[in-house]
C-alpha atoms as a PDB file:
ATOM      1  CA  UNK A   1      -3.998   4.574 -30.249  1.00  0.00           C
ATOM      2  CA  UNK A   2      -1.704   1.801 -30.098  1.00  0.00           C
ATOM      3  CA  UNK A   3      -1.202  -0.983 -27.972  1.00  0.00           C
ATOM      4  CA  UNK A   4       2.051   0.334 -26.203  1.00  0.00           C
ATOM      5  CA  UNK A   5       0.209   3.546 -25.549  1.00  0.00           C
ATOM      6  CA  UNK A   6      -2.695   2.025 -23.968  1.00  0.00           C
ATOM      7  CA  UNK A   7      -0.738   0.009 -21.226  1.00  0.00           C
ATOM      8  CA  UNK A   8       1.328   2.793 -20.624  1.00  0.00           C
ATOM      9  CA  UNK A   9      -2.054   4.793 -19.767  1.00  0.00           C
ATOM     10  CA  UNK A  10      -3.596   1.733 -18.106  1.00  0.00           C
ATOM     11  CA  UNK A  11      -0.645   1.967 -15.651  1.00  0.00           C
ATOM     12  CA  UNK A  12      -1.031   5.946 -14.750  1.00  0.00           C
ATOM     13  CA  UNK A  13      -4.124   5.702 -15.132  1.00  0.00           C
ATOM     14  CA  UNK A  14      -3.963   2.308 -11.957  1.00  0.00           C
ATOM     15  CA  UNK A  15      -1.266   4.270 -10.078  1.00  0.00           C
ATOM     16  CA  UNK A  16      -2.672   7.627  -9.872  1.00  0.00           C
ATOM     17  CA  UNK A  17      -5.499   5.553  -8.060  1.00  0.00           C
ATOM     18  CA  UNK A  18      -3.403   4.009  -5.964  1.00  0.00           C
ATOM     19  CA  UNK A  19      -1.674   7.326  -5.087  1.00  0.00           C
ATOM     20  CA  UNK A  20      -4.870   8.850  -4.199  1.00  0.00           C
ATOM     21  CA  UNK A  21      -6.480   5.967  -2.068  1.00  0.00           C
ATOM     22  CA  UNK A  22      -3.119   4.851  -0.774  1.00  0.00           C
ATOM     23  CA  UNK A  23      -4.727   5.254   2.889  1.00  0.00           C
ATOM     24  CA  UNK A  24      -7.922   3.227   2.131  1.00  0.00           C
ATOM     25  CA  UNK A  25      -6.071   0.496   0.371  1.00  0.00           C
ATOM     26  CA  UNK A  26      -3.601  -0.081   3.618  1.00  0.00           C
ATOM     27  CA  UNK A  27      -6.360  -0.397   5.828  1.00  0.00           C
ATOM     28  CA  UNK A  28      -8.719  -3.247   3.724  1.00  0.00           C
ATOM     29  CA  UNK A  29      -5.522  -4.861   3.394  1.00  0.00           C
ATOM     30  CA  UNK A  30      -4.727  -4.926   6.995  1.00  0.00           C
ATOM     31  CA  UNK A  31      -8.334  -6.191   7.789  1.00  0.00           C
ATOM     32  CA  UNK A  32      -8.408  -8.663   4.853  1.00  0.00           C
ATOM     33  CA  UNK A  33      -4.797  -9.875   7.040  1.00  0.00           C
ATOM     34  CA  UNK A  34      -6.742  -9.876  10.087  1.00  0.00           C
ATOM     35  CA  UNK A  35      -9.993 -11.765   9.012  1.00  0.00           C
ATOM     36  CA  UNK A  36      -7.404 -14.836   8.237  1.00  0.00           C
ATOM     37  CA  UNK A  37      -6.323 -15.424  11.541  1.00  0.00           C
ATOM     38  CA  UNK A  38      -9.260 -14.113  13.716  1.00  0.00           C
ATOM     39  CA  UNK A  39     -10.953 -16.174  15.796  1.00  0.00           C
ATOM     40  CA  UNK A  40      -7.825 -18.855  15.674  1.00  0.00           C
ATOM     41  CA  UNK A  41      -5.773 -19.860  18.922  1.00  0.00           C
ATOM     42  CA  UNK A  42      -2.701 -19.663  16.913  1.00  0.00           C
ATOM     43  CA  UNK A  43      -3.177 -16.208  15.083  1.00  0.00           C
ATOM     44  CA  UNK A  44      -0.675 -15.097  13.172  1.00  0.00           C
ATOM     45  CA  UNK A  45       1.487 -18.406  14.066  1.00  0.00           C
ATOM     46  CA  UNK A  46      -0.451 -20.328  11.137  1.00  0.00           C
ATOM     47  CA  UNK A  47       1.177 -17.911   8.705  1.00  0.00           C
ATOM     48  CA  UNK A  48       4.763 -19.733   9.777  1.00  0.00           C
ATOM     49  CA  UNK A  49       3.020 -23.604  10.572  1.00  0.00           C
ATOM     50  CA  UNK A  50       0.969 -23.877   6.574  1.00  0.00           C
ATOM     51  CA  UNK A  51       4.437 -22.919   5.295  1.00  0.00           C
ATOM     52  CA  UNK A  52       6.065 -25.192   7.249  1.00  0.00           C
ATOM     53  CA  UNK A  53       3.552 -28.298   7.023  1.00  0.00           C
ATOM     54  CA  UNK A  54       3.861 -28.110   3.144  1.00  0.00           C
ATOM     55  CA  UNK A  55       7.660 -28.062   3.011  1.00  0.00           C
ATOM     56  CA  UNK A  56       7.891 -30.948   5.413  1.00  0.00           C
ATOM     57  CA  UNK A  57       5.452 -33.032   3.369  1.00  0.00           C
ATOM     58  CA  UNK A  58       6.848 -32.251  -0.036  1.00  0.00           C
ATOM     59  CA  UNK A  59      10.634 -33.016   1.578  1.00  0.00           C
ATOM     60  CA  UNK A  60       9.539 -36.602   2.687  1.00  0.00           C
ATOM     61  CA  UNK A  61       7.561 -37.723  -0.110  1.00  0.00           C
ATOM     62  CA  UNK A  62      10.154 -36.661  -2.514  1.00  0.00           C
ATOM     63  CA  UNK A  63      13.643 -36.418  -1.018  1.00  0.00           C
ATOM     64  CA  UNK A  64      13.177 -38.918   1.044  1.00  0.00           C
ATOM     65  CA  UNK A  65      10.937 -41.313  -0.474  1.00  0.00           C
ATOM     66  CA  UNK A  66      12.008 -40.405  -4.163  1.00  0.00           C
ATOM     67  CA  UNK A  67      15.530 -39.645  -3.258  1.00  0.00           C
ATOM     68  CA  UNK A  68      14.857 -36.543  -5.176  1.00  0.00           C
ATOM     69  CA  UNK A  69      17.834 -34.222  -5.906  1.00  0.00           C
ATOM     70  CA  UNK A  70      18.268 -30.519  -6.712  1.00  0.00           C
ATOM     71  CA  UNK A  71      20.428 -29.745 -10.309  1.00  0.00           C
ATOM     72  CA  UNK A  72      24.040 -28.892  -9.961  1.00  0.00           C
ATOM     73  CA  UNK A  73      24.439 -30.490  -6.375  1.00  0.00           C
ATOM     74  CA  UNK A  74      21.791 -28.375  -4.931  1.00  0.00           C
ATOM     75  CA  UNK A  75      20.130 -29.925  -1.872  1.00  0.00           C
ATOM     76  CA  UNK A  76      16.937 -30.661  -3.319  1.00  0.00           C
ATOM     77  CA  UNK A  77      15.230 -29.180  -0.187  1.00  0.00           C
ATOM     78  CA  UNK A  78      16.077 -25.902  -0.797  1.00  0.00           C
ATOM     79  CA  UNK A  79      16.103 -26.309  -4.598  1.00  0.00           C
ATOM     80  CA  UNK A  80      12.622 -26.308  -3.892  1.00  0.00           C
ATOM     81  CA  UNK A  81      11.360 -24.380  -1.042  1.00  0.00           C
ATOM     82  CA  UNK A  82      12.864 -21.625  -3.375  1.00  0.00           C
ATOM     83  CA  UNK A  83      10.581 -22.302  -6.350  1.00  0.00           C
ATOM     84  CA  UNK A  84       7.871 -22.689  -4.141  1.00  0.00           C
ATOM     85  CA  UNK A  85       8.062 -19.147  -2.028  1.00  0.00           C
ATOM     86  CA  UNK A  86       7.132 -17.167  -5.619  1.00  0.00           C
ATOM     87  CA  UNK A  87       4.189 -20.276  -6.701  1.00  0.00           C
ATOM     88  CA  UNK A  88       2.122 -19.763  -3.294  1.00  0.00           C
ATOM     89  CA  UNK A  89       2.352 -15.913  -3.614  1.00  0.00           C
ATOM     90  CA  UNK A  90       1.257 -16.063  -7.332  1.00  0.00           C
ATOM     91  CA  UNK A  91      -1.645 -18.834  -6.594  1.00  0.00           C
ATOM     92  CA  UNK A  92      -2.760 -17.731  -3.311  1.00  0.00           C
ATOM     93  CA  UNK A  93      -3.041 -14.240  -4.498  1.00  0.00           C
ATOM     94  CA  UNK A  94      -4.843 -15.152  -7.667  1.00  0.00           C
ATOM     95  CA  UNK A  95      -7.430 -17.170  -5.531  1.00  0.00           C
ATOM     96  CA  UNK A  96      -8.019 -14.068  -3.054  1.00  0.00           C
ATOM     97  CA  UNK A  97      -8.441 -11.879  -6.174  1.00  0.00           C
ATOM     98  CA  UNK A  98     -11.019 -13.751  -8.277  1.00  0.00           C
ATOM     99  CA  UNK A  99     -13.185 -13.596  -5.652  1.00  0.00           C
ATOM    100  CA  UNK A 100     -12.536  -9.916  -4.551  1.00  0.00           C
ATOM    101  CA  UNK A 101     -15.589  -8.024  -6.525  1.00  0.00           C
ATOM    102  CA  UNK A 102     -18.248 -10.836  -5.428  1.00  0.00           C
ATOM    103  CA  UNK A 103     -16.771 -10.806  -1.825  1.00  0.00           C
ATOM    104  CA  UNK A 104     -17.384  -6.876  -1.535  1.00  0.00           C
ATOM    105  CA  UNK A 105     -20.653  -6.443  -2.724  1.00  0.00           C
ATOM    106  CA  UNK A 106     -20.997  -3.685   0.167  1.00  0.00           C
ATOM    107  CA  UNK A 107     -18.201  -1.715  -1.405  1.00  0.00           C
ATOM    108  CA  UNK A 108     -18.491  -2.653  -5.478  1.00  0.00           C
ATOM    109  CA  UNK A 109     -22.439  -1.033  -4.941  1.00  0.00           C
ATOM    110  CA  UNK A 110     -20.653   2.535  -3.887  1.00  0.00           C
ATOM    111  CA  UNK A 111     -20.518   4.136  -6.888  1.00  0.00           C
ATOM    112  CA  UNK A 112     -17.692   6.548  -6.204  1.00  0.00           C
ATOM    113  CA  UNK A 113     -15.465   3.288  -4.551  1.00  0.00           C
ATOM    114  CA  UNK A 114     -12.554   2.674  -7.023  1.00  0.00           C
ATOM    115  CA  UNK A 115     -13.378  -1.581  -7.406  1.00  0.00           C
ATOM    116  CA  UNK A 116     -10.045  -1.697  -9.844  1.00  0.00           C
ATOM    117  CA  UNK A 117      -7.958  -1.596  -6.945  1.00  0.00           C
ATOM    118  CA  UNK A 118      -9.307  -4.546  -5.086  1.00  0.00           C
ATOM    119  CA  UNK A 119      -7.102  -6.392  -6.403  1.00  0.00           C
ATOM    120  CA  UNK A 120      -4.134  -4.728  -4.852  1.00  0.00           C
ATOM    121  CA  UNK A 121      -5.405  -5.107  -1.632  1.00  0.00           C
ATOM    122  CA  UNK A 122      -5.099  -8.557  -1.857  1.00  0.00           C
ATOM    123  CA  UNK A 123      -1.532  -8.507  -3.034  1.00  0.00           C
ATOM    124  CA  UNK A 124      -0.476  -6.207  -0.460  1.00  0.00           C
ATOM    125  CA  UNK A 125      -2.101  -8.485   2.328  1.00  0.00           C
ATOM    126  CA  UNK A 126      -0.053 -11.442   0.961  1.00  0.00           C
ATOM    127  CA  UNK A 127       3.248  -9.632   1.097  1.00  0.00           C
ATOM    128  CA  UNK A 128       2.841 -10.766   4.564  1.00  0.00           C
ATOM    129  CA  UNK A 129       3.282 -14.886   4.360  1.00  0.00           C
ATOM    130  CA  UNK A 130       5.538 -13.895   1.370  1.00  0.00           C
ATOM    131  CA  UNK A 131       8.113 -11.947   3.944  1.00  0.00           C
ATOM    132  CA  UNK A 132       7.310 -15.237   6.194  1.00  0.00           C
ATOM    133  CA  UNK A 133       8.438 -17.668   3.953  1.00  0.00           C
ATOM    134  CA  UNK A 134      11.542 -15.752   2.762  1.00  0.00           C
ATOM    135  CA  UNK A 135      12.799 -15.873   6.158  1.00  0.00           C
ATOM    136  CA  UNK A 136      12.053 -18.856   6.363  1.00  0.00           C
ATOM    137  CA  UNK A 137      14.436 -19.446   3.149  1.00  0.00           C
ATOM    138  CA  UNK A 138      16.950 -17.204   4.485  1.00  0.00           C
ATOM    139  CA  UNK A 139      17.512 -19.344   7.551  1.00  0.00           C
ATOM    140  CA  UNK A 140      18.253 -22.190   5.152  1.00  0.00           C
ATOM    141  CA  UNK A 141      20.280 -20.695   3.518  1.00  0.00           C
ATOM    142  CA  UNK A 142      22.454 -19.353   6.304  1.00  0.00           C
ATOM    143  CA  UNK A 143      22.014 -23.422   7.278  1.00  0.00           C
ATOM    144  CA  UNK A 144      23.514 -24.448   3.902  1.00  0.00           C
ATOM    145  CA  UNK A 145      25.887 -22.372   4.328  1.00  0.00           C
ATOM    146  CA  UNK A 146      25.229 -20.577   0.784  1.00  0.00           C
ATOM    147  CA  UNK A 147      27.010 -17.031   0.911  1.00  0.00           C
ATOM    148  CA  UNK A 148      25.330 -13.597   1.466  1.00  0.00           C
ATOM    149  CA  UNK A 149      25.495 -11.670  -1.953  1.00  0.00           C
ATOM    150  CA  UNK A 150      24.007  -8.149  -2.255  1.00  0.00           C
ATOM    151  CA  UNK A 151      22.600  -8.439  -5.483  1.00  0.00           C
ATOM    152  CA  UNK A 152      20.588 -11.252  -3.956  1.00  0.00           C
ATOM    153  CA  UNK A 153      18.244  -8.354  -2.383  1.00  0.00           C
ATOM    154  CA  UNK A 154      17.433  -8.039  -6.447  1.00  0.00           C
ATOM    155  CA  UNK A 155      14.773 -10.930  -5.990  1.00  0.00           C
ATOM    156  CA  UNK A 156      12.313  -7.516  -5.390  1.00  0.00           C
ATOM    157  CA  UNK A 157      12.629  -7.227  -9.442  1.00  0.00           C
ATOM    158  CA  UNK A 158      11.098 -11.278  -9.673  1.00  0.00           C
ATOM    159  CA  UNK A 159       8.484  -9.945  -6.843  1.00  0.00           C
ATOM    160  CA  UNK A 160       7.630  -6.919  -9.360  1.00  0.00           C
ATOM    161  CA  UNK A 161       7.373  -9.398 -12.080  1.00  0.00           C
ATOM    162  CA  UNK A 162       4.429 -11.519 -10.203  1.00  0.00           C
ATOM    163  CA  UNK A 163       2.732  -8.618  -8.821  1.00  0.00           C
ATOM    164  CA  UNK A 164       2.162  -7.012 -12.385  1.00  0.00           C
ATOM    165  CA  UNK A 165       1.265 -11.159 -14.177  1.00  0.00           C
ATOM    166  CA  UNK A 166      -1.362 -11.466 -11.211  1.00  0.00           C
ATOM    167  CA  UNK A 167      -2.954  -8.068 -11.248  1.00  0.00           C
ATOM    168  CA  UNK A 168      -3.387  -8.936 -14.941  1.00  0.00           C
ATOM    169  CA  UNK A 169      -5.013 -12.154 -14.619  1.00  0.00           C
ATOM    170  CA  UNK A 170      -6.683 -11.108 -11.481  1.00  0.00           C
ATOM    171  CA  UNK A 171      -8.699  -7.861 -13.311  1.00  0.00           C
ATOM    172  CA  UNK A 172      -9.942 -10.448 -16.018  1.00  0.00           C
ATOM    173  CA  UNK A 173     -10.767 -12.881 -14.124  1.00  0.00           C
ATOM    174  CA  UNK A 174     -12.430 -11.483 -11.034  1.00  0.00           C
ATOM    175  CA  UNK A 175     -14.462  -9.458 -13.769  1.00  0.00           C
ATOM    176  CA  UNK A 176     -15.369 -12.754 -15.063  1.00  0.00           C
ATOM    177  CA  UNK A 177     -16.283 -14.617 -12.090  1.00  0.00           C
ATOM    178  CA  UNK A 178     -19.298 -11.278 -11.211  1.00  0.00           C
ATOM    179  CA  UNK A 179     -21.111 -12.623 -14.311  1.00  0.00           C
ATOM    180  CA  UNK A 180     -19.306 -16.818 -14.278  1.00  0.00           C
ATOM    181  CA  UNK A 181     -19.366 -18.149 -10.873  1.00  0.00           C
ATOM    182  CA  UNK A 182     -17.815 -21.049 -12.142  1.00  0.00           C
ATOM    183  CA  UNK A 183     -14.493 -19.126 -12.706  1.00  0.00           C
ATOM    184  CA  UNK A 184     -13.249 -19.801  -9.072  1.00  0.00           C
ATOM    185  CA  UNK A 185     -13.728 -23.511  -8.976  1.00  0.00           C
ATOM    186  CA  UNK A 186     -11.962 -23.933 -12.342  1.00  0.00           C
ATOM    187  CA  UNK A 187      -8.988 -21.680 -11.232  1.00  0.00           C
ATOM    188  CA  UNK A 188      -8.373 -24.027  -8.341  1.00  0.00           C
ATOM    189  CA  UNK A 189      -8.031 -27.244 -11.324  1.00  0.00           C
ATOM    190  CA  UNK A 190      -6.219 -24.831 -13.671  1.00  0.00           C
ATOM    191  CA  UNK A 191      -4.023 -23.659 -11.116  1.00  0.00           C
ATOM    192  CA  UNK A 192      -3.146 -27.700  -9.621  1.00  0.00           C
ATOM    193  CA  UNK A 193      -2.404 -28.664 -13.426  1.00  0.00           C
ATOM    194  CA  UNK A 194      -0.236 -24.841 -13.891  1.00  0.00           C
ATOM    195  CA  UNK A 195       2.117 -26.250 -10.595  1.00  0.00           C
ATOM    196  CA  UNK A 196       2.721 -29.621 -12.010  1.00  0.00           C
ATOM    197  CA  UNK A 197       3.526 -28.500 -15.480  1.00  0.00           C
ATOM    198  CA  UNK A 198       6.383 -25.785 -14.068  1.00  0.00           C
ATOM    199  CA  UNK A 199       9.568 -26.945 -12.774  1.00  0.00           C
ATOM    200  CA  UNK A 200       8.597 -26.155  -9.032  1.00  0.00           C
ATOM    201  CA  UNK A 201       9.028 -30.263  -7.664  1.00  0.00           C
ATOM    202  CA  UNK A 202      10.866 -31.605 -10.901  1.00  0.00           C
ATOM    203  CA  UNK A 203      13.893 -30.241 -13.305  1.00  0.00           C
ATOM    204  CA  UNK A 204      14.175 -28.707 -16.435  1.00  0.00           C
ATOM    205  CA  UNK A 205      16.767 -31.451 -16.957  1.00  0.00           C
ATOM    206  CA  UNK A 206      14.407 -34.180 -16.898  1.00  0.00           C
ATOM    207  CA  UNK A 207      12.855 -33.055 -20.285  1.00  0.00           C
ATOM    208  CA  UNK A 208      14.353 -33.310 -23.539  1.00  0.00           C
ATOM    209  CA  UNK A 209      16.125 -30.438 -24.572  1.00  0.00           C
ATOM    210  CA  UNK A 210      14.529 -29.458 -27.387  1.00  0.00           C
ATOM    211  CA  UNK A 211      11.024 -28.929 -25.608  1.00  0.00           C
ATOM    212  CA  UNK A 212      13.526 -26.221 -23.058  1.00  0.00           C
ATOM    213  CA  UNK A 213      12.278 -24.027 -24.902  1.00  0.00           C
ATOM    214  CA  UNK A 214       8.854 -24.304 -24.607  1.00  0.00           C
ATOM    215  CA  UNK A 215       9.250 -23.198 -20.768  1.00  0.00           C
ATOM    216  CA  UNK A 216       9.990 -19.801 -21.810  1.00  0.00           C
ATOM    217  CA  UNK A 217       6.005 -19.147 -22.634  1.00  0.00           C
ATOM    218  CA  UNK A 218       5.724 -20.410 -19.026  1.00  0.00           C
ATOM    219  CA  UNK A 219       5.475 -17.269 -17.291  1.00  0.00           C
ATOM    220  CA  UNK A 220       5.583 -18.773 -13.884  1.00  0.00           C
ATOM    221  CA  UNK A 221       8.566 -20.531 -14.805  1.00  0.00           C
ATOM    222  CA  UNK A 222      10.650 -17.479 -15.462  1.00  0.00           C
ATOM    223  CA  UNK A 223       9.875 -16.354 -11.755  1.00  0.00           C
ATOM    224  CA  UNK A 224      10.448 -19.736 -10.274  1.00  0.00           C
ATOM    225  CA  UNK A 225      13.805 -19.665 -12.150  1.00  0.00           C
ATOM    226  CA  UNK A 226      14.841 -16.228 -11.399  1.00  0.00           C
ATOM    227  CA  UNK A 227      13.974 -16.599  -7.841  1.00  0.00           C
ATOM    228  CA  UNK A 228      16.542 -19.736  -7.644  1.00  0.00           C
ATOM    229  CA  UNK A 229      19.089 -18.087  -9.777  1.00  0.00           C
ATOM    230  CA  UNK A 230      19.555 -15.112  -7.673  1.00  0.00           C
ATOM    231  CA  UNK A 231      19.002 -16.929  -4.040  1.00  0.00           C
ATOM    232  CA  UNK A 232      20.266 -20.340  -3.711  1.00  0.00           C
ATOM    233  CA  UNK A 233      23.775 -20.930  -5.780  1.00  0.00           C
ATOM    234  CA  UNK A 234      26.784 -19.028  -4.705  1.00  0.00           C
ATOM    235  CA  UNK A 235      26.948 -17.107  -7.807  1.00  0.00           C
ATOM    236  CA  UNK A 236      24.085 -14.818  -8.710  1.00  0.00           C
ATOM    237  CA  UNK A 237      22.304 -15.614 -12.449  1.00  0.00           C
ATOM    238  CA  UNK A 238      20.487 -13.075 -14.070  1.00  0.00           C
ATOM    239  CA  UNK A 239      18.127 -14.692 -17.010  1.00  0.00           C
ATOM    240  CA  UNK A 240      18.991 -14.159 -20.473  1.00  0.00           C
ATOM    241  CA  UNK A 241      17.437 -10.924 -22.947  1.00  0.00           C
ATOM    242  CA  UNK A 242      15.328 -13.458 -24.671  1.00  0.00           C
ATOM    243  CA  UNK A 243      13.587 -15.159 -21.808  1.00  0.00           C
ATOM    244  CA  UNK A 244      13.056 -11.682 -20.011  1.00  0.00           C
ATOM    245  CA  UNK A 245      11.607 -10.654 -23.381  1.00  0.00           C
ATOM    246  CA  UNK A 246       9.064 -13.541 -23.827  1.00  0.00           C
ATOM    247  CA  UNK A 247       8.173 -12.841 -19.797  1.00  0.00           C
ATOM    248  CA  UNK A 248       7.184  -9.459 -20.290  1.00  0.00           C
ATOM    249  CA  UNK A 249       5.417  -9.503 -23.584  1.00  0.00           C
ATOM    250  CA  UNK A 250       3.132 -11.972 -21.694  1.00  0.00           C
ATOM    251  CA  UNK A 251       2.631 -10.120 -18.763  1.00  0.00           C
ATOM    252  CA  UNK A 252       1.879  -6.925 -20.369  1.00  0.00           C
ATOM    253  CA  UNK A 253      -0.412  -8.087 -23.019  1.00  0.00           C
ATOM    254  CA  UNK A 254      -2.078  -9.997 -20.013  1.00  0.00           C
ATOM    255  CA  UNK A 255      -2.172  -7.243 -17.931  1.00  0.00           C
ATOM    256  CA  UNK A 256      -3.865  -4.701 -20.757  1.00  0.00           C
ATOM    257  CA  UNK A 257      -6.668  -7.397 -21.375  1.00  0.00           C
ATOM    258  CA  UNK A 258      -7.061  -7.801 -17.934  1.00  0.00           C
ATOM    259  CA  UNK A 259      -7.246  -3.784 -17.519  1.00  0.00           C
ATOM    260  CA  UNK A 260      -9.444  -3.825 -20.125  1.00  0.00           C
ATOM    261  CA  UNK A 261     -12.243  -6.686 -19.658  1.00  0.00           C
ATOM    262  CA  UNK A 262     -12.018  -5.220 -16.321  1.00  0.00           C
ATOM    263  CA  UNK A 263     -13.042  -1.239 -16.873  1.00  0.00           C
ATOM    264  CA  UNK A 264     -15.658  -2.525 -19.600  1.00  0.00           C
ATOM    265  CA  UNK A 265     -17.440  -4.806 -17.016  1.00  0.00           C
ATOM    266  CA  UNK A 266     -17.024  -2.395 -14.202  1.00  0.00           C
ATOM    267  CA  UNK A 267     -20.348  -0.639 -14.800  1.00  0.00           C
ATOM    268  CA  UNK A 268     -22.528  -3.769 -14.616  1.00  0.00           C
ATOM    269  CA  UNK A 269     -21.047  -5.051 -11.427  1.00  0.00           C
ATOM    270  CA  UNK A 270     -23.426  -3.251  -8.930  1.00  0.00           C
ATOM    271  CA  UNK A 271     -26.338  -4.481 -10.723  1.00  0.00           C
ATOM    272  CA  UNK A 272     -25.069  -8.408 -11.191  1.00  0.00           C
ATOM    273  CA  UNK A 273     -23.546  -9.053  -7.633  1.00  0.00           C
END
């Protein structure tokens, strides 16, 4: 069977589960949503103050103190509240994924519980600061005066994009982490090095461009890219065939190893955790 085949049956195969326990994956989302804020005097306002917080730190240190500026007259402020929006759903969700087989025990030992779509629970419960943040963006925008397009509502095509890369990663490596505890404590390094090394704070155009290429095998950096192309200039930019190319030949062949490491480790959770 070849390689095409198999992902294409790895995704019916994930859908038809999600189809079936559609009900049961809504609700652990809403409690995993819940268990964040419980307990807090603020409740659901710390989904709009972290947000916040970060922004204003990263403005001061670096458009302020560095006198940073966005490319192509951009203010650098929302240059990069825009790359950062698609970063904290990616590494956020990652995070919450990794651990989601060793933080259900209760449910992975329930041998008829579907474990593969753990992982989507997580995802769906961090749609919610992801909705928070883009409004926060789209009241800067309407501030910057930067003109309502409709193919700006497109962005759900970069959203697709880093749903299907972190379900990938996140079936490998929450598989992984049952059997490596170590996996979650490296992902937070890993993922503190991935930030730095994609164009989320700094520019492309700082670089030489010969290595401008070499940001195409970033796959973060063709949703950090796309996200700013289609939001924050007054003409809409769609990325090239090549780029979109490179994106999703990573993300699938991620995504099918993920699938994969995942349903052959499946069976040895229960007894592991």
């Amino acid at each position: 069977m070849s390689t095409s085949t198999q992902t294409t049956l790895t995704f019916v195969q994930f859908f038809r589960q999600v189809i079936h326990h559609r009900d049961m994956i809504f609700a652990l989302a809403v409690r995993d949503l819940q268990s964040r804020y419980v307990g807090t005097l603020g409740g659901v306002l710390w989904a709009f103050v972290h947000p916040l917080a970060i922004v204003a730190v990263f403005y001061f240190v670096f458009a302020v103190g560095f006198r940073a500026q966005g490319p192509s007259s951009t203010p650098f402020i929302l240059w990069f509240v825009c790359g950062l929006i698609p970063w904290f759903l990616f590494n956020d969700t990652l995070l919450a994924i990794t651990n989601s087989i060793t933080g259900n025990a209760h449910l992975v030992k329930k041998t008829i519980f579907p474990t593969e779509v753990l992982p989507l629970v997580h995802v769906i419960s961090s749609l919610f600061p992801h909705l928070i943040f883009m409004l926060i963006l789209a009241g800067m925008l309407a501030f910057f005066n930067v003109p309502f397009l409709a193919e700006r509502l497109l962005v759900v095509y970069y959203l697709l994009c880093t749903i299907t890369l972190v379900l990938g990663l996140g079936w490998l490596l929450s598989a992984l982490q049952v059997f490596y505890k170590d996996i979650a404590q490296a992902l937070t390094i890993f993922l503190n090095l991935w930030f730095w090394v994609t164009p989320i704070v700094w520019s492309q155009e700082i670089i030489p461009s010969e290595y401008h290429s070499l940001l195409s095998f970033n796959p973060i950096f063709y949703i950090v890219e796309g996200y700013r192309d289609l939001l924050i200039y007054n003409t809409t930019v769609w990325p090239s065939l090549q780029d979109t190319a490179y994106f999703w030949s990573i993300a699938l062949i991620v995504f099918f190893i993920g699938s994969y490491v995942f349903r052959r480790l499946k069976p040895e959770f229960a007894d592991v955790i």
